[in-house]
Each structure stands twice: as C-alpha cells, then as structure tokens.
PDB file of N, CA and C in Angstrom:
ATOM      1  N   UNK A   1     126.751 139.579  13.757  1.00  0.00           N
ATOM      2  CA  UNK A   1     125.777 138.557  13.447  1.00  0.00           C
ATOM      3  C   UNK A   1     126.514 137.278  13.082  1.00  0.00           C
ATOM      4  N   UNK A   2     126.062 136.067  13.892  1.00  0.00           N
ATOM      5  CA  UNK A   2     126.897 135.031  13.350  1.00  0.00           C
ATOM      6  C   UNK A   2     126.670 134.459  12.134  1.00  0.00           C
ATOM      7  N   UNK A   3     125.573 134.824  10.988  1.00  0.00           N
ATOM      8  CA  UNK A   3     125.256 134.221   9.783  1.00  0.00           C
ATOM      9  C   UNK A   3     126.050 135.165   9.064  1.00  0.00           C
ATOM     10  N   UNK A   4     126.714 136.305   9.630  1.00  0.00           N
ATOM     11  CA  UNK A   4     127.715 137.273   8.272  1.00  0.00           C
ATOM     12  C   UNK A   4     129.262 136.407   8.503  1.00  0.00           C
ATOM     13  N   UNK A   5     130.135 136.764   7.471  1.00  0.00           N
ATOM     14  CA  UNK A   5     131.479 135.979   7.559  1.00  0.00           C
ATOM     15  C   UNK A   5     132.055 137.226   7.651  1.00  0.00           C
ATOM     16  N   UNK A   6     131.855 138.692   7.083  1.00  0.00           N
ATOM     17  CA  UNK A   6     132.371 139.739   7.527  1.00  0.00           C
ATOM     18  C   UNK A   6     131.021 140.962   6.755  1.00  0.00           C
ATOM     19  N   UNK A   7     131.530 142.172   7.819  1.00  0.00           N
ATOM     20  CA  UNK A   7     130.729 143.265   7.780  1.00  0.00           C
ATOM     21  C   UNK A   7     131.610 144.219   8.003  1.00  0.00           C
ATOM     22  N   UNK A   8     131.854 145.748   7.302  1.00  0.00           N
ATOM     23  CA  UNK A   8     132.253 147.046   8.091  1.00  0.00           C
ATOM     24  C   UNK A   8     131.863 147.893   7.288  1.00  0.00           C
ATOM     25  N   UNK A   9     131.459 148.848   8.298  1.00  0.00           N
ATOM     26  CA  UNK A   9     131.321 149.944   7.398  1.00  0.00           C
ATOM     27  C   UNK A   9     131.929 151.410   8.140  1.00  0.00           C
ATOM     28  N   UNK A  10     132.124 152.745   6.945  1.00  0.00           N
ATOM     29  CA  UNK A  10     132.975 153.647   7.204  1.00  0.00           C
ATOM     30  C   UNK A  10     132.190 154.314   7.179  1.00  0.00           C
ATOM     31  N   UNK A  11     132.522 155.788   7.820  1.00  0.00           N
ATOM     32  CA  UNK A  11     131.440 157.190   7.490  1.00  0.00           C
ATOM     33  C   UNK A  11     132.734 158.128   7.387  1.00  0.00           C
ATOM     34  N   UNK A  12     132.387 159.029   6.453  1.00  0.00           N
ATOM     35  CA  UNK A  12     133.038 160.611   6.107  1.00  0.00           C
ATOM     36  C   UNK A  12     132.010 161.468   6.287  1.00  0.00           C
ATOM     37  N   UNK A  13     132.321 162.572   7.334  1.00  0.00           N
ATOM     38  CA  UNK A  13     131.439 163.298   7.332  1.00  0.00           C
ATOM     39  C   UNK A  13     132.354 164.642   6.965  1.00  0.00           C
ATOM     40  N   UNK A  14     131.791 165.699   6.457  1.00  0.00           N
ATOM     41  CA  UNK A  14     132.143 166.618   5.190  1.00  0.00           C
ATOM     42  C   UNK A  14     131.124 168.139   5.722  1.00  0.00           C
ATOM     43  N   UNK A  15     131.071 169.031   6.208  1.00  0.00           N
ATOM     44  CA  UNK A  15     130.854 170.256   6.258  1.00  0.00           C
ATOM     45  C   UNK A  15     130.285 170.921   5.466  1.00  0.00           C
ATOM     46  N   UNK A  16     129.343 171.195   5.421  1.00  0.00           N
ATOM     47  CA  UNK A  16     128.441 171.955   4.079  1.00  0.00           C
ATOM     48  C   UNK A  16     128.303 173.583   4.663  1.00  0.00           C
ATOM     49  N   UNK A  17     127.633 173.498   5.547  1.00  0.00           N
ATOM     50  CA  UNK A  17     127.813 175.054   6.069  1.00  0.00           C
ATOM     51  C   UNK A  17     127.572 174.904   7.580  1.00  0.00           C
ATOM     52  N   UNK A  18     127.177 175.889   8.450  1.00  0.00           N
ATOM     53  CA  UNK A  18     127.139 175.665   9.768  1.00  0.00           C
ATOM     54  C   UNK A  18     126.658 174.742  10.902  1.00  0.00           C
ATOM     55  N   UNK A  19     125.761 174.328   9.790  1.00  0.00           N
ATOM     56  CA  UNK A  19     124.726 172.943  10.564  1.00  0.00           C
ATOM     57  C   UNK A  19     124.375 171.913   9.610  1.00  0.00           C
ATOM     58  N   UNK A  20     124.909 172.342   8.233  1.00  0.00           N
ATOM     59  CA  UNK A  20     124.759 171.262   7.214  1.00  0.00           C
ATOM     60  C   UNK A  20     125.464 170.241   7.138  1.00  0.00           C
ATOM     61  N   UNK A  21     125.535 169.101   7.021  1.00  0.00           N
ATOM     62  CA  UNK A  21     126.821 167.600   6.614  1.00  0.00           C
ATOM     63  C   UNK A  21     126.531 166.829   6.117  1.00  0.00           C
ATOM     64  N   UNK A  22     127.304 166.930   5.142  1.00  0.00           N
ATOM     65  CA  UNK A  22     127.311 165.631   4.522  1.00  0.00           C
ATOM     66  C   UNK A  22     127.491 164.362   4.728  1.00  0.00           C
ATOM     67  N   UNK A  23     126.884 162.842   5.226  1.00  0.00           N
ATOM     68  CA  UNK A  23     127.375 161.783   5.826  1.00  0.00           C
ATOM     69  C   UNK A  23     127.645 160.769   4.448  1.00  0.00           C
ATOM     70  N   UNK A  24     129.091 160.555   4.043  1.00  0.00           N
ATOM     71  CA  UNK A  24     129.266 159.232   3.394  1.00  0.00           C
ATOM     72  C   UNK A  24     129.537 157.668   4.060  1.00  0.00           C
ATOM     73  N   UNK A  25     128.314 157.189   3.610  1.00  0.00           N
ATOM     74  CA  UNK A  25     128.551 156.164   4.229  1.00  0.00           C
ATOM     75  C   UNK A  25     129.234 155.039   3.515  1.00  0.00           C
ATOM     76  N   UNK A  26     129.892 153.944   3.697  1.00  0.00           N
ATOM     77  CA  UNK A  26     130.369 152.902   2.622  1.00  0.00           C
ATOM     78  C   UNK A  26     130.257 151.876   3.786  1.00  0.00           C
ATOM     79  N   UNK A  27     129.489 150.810   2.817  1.00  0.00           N
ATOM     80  CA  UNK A  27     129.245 149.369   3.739  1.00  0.00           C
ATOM     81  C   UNK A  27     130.083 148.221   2.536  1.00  0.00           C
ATOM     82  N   UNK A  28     130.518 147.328   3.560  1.00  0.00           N
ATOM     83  CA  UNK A  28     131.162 146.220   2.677  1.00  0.00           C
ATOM     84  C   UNK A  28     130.138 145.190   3.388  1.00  0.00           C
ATOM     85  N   UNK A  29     130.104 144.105   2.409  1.00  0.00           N
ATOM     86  CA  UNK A  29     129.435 142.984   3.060  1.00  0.00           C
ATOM     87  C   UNK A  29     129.314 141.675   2.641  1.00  0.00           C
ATOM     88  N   UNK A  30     129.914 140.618   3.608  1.00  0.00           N
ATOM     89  CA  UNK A  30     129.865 139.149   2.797  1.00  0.00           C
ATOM     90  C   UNK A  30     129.375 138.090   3.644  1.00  0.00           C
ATOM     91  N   UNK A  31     128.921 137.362   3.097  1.00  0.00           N
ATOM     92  CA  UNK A  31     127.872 136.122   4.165  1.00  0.00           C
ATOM     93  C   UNK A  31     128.693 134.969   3.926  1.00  0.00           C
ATOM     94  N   UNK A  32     129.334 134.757   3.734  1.00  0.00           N
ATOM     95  CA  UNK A  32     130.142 133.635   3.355  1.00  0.00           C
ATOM     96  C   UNK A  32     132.038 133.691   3.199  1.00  0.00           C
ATOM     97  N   UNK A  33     132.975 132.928   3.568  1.00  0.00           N
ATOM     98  CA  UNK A  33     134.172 133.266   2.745  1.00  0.00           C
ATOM     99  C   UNK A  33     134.265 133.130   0.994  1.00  0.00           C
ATOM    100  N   UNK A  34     133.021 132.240   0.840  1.00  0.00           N
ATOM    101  CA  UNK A  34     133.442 132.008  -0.651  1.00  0.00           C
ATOM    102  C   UNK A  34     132.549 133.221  -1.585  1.00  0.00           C
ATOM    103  N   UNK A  35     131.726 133.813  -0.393  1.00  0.00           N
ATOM    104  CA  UNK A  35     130.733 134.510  -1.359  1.00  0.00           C
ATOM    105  C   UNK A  35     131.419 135.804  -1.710  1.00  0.00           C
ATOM    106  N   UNK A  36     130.617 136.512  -2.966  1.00  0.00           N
ATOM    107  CA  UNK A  36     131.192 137.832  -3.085  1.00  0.00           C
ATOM    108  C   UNK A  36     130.749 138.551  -2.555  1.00  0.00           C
ATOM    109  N   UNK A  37     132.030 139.836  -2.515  1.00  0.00           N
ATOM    110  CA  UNK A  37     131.610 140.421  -0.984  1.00  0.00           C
ATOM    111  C   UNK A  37     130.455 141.723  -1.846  1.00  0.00           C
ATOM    112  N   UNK A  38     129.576 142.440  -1.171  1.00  0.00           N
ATOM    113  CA  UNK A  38     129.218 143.345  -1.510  1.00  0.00           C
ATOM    114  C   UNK A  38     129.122 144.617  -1.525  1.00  0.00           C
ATOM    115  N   UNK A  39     129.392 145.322  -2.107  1.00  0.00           N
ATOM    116  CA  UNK A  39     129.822 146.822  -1.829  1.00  0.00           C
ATOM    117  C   UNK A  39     128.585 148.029  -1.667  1.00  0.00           C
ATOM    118  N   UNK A  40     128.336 149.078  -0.680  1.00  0.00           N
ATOM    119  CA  UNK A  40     127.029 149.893  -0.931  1.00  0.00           C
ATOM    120  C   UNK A  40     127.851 151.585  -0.710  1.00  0.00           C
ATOM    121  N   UNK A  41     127.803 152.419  -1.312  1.00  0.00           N
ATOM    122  CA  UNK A  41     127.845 154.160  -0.800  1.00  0.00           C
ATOM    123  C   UNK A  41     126.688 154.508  -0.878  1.00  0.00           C
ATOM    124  N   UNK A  42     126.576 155.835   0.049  1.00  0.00           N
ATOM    125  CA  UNK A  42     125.432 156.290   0.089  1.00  0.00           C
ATOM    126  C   UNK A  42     125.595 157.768   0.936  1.00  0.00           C
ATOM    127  N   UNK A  43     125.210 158.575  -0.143  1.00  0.00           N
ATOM    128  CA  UNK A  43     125.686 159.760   0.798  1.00  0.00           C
ATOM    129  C   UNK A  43     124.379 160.865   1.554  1.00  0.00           C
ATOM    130  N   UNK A  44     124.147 160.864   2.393  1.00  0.00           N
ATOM    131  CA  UNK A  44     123.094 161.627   3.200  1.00  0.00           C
ATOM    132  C   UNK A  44     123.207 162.856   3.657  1.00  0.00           C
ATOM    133  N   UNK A  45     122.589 163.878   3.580  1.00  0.00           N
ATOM    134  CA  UNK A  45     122.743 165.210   3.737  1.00  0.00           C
ATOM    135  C   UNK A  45     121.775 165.715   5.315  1.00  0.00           C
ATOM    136  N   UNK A  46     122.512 166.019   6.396  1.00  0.00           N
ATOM    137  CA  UNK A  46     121.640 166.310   7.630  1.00  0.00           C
ATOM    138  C   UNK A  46     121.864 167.644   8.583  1.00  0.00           C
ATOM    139  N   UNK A  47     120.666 168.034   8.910  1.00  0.00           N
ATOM    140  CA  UNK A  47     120.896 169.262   9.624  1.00  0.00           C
ATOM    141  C   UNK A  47     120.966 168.843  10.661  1.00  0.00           C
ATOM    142  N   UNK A  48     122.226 169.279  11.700  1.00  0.00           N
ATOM    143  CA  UNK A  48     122.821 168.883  13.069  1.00  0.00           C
ATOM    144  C   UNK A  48     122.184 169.990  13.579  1.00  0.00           C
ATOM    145  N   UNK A  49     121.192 169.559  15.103  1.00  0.00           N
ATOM    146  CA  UNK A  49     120.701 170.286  16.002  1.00  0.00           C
ATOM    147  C   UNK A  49     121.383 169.919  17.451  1.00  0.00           C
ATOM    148  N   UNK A  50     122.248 170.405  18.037  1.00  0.00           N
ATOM    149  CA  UNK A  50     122.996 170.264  19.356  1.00  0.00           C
ATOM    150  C   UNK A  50     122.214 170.238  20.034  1.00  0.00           C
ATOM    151  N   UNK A  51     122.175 169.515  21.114  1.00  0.00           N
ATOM    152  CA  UNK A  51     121.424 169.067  22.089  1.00  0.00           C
ATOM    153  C   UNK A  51     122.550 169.549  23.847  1.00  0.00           C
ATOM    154  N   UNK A  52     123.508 169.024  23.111  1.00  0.00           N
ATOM    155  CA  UNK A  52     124.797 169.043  24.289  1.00  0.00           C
ATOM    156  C   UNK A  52     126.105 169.127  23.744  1.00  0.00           C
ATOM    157  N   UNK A  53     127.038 169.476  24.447  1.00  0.00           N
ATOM    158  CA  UNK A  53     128.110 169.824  23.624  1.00  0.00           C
ATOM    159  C   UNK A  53     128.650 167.939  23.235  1.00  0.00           C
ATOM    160  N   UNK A  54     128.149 166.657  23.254  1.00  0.00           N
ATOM    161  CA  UNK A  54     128.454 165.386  22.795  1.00  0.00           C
ATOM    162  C   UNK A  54     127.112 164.733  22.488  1.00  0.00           C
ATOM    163  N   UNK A  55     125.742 165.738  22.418  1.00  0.00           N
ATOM    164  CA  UNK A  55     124.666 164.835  22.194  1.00  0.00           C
ATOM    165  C   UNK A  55     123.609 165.824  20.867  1.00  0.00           C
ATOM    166  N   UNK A  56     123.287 164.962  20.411  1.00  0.00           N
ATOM    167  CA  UNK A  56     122.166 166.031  19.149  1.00  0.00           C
ATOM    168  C   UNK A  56     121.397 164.978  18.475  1.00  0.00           C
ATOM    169  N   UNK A  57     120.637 165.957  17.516  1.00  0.00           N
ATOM    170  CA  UNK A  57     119.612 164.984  16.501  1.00  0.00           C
ATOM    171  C   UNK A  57     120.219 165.356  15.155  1.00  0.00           C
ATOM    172  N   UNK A  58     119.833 164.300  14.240  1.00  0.00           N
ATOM    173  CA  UNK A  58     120.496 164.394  12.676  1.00  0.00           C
ATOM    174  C   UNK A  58     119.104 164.443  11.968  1.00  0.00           C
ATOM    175  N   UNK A  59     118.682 165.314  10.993  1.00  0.00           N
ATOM    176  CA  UNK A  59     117.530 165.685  10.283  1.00  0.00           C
ATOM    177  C   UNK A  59     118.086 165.278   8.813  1.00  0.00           C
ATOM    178  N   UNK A  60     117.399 164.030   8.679  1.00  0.00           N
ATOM    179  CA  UNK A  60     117.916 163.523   6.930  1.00  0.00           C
ATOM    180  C   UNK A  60     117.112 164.716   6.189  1.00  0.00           C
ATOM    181  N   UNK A  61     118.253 165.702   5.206  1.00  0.00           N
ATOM    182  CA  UNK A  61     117.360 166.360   4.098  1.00  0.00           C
ATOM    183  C   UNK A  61     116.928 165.434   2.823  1.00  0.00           C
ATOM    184  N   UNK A  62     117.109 164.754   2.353  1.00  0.00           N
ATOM    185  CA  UNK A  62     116.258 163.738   1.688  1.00  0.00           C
ATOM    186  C   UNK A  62     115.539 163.266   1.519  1.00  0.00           C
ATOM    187  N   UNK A  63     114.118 163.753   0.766  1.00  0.00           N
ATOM    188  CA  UNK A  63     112.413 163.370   1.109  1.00  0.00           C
ATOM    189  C   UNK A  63     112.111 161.858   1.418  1.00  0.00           C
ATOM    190  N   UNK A  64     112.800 160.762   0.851  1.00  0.00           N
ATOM    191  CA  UNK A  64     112.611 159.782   0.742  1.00  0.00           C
ATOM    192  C   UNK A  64     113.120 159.313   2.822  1.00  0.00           C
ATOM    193  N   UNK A  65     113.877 159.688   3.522  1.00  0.00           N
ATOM    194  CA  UNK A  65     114.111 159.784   4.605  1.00  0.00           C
ATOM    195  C   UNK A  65     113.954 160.719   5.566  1.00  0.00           C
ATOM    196  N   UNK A  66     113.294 161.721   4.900  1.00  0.00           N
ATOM    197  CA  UNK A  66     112.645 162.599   6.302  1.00  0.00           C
ATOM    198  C   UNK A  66     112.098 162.450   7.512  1.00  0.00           C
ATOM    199  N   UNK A  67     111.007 161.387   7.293  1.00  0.00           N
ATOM    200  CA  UNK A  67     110.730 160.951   8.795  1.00  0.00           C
ATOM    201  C   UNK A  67     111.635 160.118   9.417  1.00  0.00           C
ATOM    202  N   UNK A  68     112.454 159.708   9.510  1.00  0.00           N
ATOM    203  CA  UNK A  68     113.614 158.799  10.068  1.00  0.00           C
ATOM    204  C   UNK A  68     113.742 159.915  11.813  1.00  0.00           C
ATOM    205  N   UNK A  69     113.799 159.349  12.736  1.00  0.00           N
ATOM    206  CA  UNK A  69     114.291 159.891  13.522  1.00  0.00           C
ATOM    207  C   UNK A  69     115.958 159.693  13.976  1.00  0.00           C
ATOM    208  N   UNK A  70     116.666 160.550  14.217  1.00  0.00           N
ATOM    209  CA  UNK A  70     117.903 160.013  14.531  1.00  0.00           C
ATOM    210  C   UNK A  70     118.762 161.042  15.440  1.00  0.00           C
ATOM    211  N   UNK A  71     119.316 159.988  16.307  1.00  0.00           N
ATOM    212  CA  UNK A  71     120.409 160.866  17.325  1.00  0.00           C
ATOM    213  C   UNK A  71     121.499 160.097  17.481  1.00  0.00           C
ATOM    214  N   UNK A  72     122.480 161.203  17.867  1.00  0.00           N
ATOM    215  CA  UNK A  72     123.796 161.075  17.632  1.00  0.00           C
ATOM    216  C   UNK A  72     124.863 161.058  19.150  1.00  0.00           C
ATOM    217  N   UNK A  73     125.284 160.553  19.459  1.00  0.00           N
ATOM    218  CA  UNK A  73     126.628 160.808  20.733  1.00  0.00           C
ATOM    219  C   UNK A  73     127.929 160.626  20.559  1.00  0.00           C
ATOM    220  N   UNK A  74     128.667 161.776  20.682  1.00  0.00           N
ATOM    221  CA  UNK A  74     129.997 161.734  20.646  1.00  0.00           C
ATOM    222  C   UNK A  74     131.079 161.827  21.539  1.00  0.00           C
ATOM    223  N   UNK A  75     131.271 160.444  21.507  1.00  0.00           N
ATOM    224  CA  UNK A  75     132.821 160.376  22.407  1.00  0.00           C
ATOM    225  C   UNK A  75     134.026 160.830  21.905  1.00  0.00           C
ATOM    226  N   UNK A  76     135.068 160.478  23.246  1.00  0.00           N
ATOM    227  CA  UNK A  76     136.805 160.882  22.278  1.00  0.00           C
ATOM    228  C   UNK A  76     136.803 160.266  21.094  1.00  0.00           C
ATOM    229  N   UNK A  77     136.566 158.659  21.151  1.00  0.00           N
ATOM    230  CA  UNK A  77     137.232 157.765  20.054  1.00  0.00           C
ATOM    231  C   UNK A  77     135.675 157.228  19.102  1.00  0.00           C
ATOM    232  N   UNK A  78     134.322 157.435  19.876  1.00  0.00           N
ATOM    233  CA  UNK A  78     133.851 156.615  19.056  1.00  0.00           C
ATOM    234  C   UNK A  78     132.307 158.271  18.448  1.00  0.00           C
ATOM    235  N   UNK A  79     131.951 157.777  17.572  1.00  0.00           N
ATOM    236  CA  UNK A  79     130.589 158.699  17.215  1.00  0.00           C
ATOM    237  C   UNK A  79     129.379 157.239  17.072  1.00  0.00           C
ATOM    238  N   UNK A  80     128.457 157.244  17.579  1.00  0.00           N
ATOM    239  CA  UNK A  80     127.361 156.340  18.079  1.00  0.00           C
ATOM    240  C   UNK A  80     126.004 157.351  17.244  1.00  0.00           C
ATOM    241  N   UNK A  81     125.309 156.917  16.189  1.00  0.00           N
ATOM    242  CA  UNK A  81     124.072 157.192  15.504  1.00  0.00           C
ATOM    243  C   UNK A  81     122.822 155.756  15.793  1.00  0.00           C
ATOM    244  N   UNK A  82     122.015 156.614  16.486  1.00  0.00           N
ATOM    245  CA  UNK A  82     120.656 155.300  16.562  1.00  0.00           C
ATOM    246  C   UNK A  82     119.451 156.353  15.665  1.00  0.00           C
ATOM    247  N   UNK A  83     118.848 155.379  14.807  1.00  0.00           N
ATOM    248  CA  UNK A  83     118.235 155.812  14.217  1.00  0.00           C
ATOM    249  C   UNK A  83     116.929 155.290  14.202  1.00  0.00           C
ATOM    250  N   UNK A  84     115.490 155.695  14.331  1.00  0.00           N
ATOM    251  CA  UNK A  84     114.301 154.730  13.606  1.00  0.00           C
ATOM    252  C   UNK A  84     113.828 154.875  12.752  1.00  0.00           C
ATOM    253  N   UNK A  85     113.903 153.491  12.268  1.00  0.00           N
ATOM    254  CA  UNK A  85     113.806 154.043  10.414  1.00  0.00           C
ATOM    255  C   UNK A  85     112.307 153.653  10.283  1.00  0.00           C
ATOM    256  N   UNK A  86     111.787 154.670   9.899  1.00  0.00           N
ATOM    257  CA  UNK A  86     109.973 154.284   9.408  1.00  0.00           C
ATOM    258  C   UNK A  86     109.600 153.811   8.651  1.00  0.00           C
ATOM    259  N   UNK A  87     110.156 153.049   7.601  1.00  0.00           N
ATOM    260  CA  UNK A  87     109.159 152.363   6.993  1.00  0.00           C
ATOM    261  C   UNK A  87     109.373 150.453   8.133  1.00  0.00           C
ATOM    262  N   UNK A  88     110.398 150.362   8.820  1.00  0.00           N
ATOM    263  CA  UNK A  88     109.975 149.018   9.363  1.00  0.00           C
ATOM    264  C   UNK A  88     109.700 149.750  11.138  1.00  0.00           C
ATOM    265  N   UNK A  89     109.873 150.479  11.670  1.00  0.00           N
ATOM    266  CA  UNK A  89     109.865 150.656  13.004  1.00  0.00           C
ATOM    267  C   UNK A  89     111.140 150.095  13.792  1.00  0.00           C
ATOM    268  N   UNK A  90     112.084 149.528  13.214  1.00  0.00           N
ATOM    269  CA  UNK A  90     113.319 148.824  13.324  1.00  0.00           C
ATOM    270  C   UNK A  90     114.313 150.143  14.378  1.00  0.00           C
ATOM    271  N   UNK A  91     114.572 150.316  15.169  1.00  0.00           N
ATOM    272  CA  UNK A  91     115.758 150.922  15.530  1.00  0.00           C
ATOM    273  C   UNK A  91     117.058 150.131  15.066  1.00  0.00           C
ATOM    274  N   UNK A  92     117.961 151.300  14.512  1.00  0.00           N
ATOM    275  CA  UNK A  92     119.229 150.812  13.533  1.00  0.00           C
ATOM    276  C   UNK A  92     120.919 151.850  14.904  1.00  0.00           C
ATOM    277  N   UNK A  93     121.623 150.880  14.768  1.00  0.00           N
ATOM    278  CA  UNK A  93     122.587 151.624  15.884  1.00  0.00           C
ATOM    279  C   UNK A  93     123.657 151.717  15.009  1.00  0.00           C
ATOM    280  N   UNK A  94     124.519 152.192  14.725  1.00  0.00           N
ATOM    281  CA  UNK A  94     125.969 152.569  14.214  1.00  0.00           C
ATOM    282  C   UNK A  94     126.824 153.220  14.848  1.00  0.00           C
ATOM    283  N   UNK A  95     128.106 152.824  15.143  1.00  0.00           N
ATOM    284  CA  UNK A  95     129.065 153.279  15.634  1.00  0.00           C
ATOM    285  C   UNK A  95     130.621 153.344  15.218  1.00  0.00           C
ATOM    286  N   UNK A  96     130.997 154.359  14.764  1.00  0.00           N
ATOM    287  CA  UNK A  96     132.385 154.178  14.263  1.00  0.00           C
ATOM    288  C   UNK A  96     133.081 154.455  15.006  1.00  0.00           C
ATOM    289  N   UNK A  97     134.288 154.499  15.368  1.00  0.00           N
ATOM    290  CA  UNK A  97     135.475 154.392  15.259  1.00  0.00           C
ATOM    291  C   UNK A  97     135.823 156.017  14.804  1.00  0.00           C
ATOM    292  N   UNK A  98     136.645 156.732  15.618  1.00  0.00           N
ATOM    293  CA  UNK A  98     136.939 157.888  15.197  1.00  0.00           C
ATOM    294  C   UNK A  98     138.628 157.441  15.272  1.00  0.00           C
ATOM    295  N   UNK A  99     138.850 158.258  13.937  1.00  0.00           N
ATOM    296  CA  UNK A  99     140.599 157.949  13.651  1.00  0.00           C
ATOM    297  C   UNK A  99     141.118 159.185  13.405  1.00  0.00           C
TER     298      UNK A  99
END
C-alpha cells in the first residue's frame, strides 16, 4: 500500500495434534518514517482439512472467528492463506515466505 512506509508480518505454525495448529501470527506496522511503528501477536488455533497434498481449508477454533472461511496453498518457498472474514465480507490474502 503506498500510504504504509513499512509493513511485515511473520507466522509460526506449531503442531498440536494431527490436524490441530497453532498459527502465530506477528504484524509490525508503520505509516510514516517518523511514526511509531506498531506491534500486533495473535495466536489462532485451526483444524487443517486436506483438500490436496498443497491445497486445504483452515477451521478457526475460536468462537469469536468461526465463521471466517479460509484456504490455504502450499508451495516449495511460499504458504498463501485467503481468508473471508465475516464481519466486513472483505477477502484478506497472506503469504509468507517459507524459510
């Protein structure tokens, strides 16, 4: 976005049991060079349903995000999450960087 001066954000994802994960997310964020930057974590708990051995859906266990729809694709280098989040109807895309 050209009104941000910088944006990134990281995900840890963490193994709970066979289809359980934990997603940590951490966003940094600043609109300005002079502004302060802002910091967010947020950790989400989802049941992974395989679709394909690089495609599936993520089921937020968190009442407050249950209806969220969301799917996932995984490449070599990158993991790609599009999500629609219900309270705006907004489709949200994320993509990290696998290291």
């Amino acid at each position: 976005n050209k009104d941000v001066h910088y944006n990134k954000s990281t995900l840890q994802i963490t193994e709970v049991s066979s289809d359980i994960y934990d997603f940590t997310f951490a966003v940094y964020f600043q609109t300005t060079p002079e502004s302060r930057a802002l910091t967010d974590t947020r950790i989400d708990r989802y049941k992974v349903i395989w679709k394909s051995e690089t495609v599936g859906a993520l089921i937020n266990q968190r009442e407050e995000y249950d209806k969220e729809l969301s799917e996932f694709l995984l490449l070599a280098d990158t993991f790609t999450i599009k999500s629609l989040v219900s309270t705006s109807g907004i489709i949200e895309t994320q993509t990290y960087k696998i290291e």
